[in-house]
C-alpha atoms as a PDB file:
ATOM      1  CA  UNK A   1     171.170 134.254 108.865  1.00  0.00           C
ATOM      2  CA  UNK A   2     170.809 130.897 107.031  1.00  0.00           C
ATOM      3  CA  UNK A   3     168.527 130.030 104.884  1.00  0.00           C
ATOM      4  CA  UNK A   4     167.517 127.328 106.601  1.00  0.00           C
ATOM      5  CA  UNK A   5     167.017 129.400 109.597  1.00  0.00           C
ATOM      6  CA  UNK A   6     164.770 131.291 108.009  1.00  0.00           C
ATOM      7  CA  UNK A   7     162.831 128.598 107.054  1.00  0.00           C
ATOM      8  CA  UNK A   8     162.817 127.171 110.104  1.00  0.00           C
ATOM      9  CA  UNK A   9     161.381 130.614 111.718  1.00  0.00           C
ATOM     10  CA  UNK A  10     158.489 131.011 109.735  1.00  0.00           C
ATOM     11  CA  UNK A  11     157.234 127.267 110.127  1.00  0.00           C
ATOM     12  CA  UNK A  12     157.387 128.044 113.523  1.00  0.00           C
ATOM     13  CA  UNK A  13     155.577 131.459 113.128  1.00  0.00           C
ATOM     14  CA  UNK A  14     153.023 129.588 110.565  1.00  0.00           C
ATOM     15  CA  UNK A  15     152.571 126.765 113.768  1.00  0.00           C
ATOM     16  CA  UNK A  16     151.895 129.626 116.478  1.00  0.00           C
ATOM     17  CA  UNK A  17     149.616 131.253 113.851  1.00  0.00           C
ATOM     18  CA  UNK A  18     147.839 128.055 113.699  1.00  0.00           C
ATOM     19  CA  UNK A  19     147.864 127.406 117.314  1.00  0.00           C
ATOM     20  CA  UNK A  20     146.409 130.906 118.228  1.00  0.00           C
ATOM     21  CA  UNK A  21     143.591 130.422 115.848  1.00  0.00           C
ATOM     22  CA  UNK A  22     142.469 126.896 116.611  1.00  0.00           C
ATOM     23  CA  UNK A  23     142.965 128.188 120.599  1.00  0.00           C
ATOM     24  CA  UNK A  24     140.897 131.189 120.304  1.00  0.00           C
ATOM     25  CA  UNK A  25     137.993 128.991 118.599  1.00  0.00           C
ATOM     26  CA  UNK A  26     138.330 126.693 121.051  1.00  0.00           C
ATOM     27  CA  UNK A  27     138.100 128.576 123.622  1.00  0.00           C
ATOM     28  CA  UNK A  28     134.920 130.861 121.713  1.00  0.00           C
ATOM     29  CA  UNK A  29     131.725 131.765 124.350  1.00  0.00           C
ATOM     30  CA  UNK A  30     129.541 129.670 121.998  1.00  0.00           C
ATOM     31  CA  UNK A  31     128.727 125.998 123.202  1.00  0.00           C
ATOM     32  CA  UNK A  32     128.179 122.817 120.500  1.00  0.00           C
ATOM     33  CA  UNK A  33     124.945 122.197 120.029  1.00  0.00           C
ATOM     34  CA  UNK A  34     123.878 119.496 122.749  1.00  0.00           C
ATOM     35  CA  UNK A  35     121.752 116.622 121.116  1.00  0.00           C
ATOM     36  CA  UNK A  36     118.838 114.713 123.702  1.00  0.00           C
ATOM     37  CA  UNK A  37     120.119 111.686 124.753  1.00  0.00           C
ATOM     38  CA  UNK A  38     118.111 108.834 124.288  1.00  0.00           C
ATOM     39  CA  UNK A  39     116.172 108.363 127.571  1.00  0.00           C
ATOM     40  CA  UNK A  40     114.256 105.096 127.186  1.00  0.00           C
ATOM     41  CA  UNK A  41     115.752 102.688 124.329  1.00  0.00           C
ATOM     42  CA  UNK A  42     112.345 100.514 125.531  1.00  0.00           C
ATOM     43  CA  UNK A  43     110.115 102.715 123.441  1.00  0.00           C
ATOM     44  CA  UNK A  44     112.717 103.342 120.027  1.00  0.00           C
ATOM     45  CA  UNK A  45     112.600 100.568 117.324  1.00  0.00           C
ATOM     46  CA  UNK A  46     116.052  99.114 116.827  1.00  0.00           C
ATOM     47  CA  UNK A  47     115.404  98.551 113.207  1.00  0.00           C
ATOM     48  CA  UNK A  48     112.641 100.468 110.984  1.00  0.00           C
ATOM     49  CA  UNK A  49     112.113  99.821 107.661  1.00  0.00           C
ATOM     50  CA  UNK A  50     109.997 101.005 104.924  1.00  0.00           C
ATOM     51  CA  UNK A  51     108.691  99.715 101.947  1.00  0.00           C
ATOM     52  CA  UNK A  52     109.237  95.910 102.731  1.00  0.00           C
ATOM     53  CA  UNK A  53     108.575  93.440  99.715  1.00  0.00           C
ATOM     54  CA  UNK A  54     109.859  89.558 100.449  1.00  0.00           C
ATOM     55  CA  UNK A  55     109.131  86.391  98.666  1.00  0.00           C
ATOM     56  CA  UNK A  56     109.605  82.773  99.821  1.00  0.00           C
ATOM     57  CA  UNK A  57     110.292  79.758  97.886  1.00  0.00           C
ATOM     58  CA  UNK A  58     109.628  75.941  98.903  1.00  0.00           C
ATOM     59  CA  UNK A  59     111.726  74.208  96.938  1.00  0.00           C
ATOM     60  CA  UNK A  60     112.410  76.663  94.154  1.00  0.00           C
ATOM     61  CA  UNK A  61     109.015  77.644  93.573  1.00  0.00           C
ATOM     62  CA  UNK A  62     108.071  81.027  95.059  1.00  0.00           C
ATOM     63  CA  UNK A  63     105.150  80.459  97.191  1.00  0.00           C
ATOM     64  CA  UNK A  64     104.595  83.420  99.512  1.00  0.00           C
ATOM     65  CA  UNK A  65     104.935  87.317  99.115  1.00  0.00           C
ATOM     66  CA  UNK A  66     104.664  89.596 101.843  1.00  0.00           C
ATOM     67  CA  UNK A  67     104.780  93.073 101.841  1.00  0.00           C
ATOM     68  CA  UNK A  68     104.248  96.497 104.233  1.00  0.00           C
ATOM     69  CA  UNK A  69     104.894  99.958 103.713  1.00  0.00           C
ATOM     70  CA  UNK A  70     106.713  99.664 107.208  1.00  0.00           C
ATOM     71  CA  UNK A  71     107.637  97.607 109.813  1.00  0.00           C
ATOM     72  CA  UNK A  72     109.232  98.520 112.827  1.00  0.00           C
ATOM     73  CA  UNK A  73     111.101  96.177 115.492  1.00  0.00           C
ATOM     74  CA  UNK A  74     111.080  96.990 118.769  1.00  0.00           C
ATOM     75  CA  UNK A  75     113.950  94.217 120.144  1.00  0.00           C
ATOM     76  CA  UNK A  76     114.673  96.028 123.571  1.00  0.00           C
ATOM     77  CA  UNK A  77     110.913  96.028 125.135  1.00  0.00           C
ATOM     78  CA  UNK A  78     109.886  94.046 127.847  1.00  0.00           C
ATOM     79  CA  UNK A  79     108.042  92.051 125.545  1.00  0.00           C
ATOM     80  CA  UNK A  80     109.880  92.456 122.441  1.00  0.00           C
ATOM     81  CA  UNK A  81     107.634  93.102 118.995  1.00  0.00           C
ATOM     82  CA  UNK A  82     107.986  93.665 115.672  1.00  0.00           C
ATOM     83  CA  UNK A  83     105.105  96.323 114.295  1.00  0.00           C
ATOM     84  CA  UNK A  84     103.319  97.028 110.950  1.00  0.00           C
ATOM     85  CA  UNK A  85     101.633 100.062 111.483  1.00  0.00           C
ATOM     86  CA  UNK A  86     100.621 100.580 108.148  1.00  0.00           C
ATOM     87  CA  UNK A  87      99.130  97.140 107.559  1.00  0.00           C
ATOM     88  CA  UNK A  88     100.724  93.820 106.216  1.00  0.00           C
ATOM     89  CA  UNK A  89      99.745  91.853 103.321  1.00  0.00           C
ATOM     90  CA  UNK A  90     100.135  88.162 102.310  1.00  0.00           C
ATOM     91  CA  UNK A  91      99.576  86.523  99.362  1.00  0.00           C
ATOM     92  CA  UNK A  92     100.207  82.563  98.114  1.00  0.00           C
ATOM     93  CA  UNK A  93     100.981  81.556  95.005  1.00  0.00           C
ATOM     94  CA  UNK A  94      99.917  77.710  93.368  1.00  0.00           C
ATOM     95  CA  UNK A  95     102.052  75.885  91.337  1.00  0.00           C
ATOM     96  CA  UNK A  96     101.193  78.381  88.018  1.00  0.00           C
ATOM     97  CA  UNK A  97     102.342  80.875  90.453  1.00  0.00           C
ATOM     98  CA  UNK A  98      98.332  82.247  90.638  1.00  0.00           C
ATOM     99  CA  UNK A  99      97.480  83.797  93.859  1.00  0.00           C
ATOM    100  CA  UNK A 100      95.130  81.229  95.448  1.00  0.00           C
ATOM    101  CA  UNK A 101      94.922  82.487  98.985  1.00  0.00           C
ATOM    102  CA  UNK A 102      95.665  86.056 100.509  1.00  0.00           C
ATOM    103  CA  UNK A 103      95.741  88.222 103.463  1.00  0.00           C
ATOM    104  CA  UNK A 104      95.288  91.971 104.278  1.00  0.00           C
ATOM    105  CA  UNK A 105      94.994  93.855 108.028  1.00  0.00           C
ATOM    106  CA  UNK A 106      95.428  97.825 108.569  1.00  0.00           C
ATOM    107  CA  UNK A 107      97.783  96.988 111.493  1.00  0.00           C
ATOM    108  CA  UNK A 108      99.695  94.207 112.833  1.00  0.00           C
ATOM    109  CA  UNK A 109     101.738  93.099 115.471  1.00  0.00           C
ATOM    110  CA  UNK A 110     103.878  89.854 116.171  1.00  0.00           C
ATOM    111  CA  UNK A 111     104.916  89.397 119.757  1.00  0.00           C
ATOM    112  CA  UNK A 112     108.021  87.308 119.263  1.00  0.00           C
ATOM    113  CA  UNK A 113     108.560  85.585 122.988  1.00  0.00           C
ATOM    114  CA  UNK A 114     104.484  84.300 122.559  1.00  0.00           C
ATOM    115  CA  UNK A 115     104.863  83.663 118.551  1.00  0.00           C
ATOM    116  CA  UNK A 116     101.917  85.366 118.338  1.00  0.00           C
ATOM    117  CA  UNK A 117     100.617  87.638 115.254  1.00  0.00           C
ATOM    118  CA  UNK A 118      97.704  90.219 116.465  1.00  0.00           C
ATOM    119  CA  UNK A 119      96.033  92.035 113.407  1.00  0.00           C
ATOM    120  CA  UNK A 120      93.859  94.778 113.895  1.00  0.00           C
ATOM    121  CA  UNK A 121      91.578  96.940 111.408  1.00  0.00           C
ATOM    122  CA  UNK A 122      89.226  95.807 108.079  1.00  0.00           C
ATOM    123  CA  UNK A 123      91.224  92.148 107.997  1.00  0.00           C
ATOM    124  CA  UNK A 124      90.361  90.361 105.549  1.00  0.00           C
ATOM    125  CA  UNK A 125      91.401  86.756 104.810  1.00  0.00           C
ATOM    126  CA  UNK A 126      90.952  84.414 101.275  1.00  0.00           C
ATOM    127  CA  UNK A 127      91.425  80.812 102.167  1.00  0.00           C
ATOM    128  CA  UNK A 128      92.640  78.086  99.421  1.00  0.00           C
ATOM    129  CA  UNK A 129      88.581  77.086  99.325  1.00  0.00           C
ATOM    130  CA  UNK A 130      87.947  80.794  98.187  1.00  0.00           C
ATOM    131  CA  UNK A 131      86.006  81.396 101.910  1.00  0.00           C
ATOM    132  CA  UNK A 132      86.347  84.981 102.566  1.00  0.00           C
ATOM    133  CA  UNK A 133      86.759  85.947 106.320  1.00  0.00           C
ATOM    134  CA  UNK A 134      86.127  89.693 107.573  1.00  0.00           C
ATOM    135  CA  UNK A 135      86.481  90.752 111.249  1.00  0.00           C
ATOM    136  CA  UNK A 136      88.183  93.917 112.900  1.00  0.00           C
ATOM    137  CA  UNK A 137      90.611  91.715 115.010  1.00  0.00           C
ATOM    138  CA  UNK A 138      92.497  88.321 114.844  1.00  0.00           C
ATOM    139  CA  UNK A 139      95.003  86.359 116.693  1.00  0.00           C
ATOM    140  CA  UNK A 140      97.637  83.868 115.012  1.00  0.00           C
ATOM    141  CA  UNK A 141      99.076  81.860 117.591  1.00  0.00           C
ATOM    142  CA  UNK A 142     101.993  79.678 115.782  1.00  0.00           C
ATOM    143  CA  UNK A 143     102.159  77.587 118.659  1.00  0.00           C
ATOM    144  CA  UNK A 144      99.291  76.240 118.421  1.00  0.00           C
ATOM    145  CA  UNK A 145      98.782  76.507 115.223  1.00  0.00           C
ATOM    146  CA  UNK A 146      95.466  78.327 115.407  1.00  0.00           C
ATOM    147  CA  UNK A 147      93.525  81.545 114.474  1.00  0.00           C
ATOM    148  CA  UNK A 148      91.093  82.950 116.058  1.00  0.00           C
ATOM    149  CA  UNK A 149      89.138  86.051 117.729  1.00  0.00           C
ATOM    150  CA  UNK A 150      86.120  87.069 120.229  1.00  0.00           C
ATOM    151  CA  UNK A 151      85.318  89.904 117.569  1.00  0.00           C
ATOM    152  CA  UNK A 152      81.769  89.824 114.872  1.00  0.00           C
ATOM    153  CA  UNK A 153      82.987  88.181 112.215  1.00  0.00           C
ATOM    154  CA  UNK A 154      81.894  87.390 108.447  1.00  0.00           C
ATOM    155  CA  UNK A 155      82.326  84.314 106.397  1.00  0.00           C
ATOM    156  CA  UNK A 156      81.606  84.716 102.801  1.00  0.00           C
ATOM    157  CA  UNK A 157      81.255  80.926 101.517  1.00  0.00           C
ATOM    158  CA  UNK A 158      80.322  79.931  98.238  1.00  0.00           C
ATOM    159  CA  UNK A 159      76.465  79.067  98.851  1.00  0.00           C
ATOM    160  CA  UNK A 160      75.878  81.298 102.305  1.00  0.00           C
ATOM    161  CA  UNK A 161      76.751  84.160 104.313  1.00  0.00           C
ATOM    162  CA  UNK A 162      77.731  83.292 108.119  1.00  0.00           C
ATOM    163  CA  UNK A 163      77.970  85.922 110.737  1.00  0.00           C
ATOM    164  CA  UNK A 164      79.346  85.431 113.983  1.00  0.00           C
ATOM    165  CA  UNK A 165      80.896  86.403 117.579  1.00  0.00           C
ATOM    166  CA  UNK A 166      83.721  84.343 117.888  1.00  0.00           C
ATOM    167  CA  UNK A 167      85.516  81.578 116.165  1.00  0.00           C
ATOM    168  CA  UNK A 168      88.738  79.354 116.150  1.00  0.00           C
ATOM    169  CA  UNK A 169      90.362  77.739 113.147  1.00  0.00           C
ATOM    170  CA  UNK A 170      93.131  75.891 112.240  1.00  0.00           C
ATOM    171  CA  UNK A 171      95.746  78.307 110.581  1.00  0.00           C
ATOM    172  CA  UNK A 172      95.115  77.162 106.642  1.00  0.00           C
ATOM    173  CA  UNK A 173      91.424  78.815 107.757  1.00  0.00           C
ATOM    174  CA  UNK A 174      89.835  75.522 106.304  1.00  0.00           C
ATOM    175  CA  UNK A 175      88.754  73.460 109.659  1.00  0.00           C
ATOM    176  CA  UNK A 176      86.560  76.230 111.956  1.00  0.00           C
ATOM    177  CA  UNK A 177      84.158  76.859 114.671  1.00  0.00           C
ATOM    178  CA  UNK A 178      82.006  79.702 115.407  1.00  0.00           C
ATOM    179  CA  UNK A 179      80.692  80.410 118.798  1.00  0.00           C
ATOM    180  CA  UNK A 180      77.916  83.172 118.744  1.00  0.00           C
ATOM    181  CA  UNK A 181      76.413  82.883 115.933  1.00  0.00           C
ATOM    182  CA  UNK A 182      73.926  85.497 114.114  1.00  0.00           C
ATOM    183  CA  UNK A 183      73.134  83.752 111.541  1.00  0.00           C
ATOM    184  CA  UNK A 184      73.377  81.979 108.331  1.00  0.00           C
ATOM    185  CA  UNK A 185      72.181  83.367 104.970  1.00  0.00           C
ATOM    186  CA  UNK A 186      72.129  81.115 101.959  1.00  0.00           C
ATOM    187  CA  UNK A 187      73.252  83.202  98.672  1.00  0.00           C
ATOM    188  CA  UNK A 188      70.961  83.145  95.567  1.00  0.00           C
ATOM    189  CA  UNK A 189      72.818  81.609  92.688  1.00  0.00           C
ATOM    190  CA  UNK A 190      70.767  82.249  89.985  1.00  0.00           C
ATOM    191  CA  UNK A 191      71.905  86.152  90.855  1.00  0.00           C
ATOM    192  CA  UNK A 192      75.288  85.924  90.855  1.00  0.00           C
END
């Protein structure tokens, strides 16, 4: 016999080997572990991110920051939204870069067919006057261009204290009008 015969015989006995073993496990009693399909794409965010820090310039100067520890965008529900379900922050920055007005909610939710922002939970708001405005819910409608709620709310000015059911504002939070309200407390100077 040849040599190249031989050869030739035991790549062919190597293949069968081969063949035989990747048959029999193939062919093994034991089944591939079978992974849930996703049922309802509706209900799964098609992005989620954590740990979300952006800034936005105007002409070279940064004048925004946002940031969330995570945000989750849900692009494939009836109405799709984009959630922050461990709160969203906002802060903007002067000229010098200072922070001169910021923002803070425990949740939040933008609806993006209505353009409209829906925080929820100890929000907080510092105007460019220095006005702070507390409440437990608050609507940003970008379309109009206005904020607003039907929730108690507190208005920390520089003289007085106003408390409230209600208001609507222009979205700067400088031009607003309360409807319900508790009252008005002037602040003591002389003690702070």
């Amino acid at each position: 016999m040849s040599l190249y015969l031989k050869i030739l015989k035991n790549v062919a006995t190597a293949i069968l080997v081969v063949v035989v073993l990747f048959g029999a496990a193939a062919c093994s009693k034991e089944e591939a572990p079978k992974l849930e399909a996703v049922k309802d794409r509706k209900k799964l965010p098609g992005l989620a991110a954590t740990k979300i820090t952006t800034v936005m310039s105007d002409s070279g100067i940064t004048r925004y920051r946002i940031y969330t520890d995570q945000w989750d965008v849900f692009d494939r529900a009836a109405e799709p939204y984009w959630n922050f379900p461990k709160g969203l922050h906002f802060e903007r920055f002067d000229k010098r870069l200072n922070i001169d007005a910021n923002f803070h909610s425990k949740t939040a939710k933008y609806y993006e067919y209505k353009k409209l922002w829906e925080f929820r939970g100890n929000v907080k708001a510092v105007n460019i006057k220095g006005e702070m405005f507390e409440t437990d819910l608050l609507y940003w409608d970008q379309t109009q261009e206005r904020i607003y709620s039907d929730k108690f709310i507190r208005v920390t000015q520089a003289t007085r204290v106003i408390t409230a059911y209600g208001f609507e504002s222009d979205q700067s939070l400088t031009k607003y009008n309360f409807r319900n309200v508790e009252g008005i407390f002037a602040l003591d100077e002389k003690a702070q």
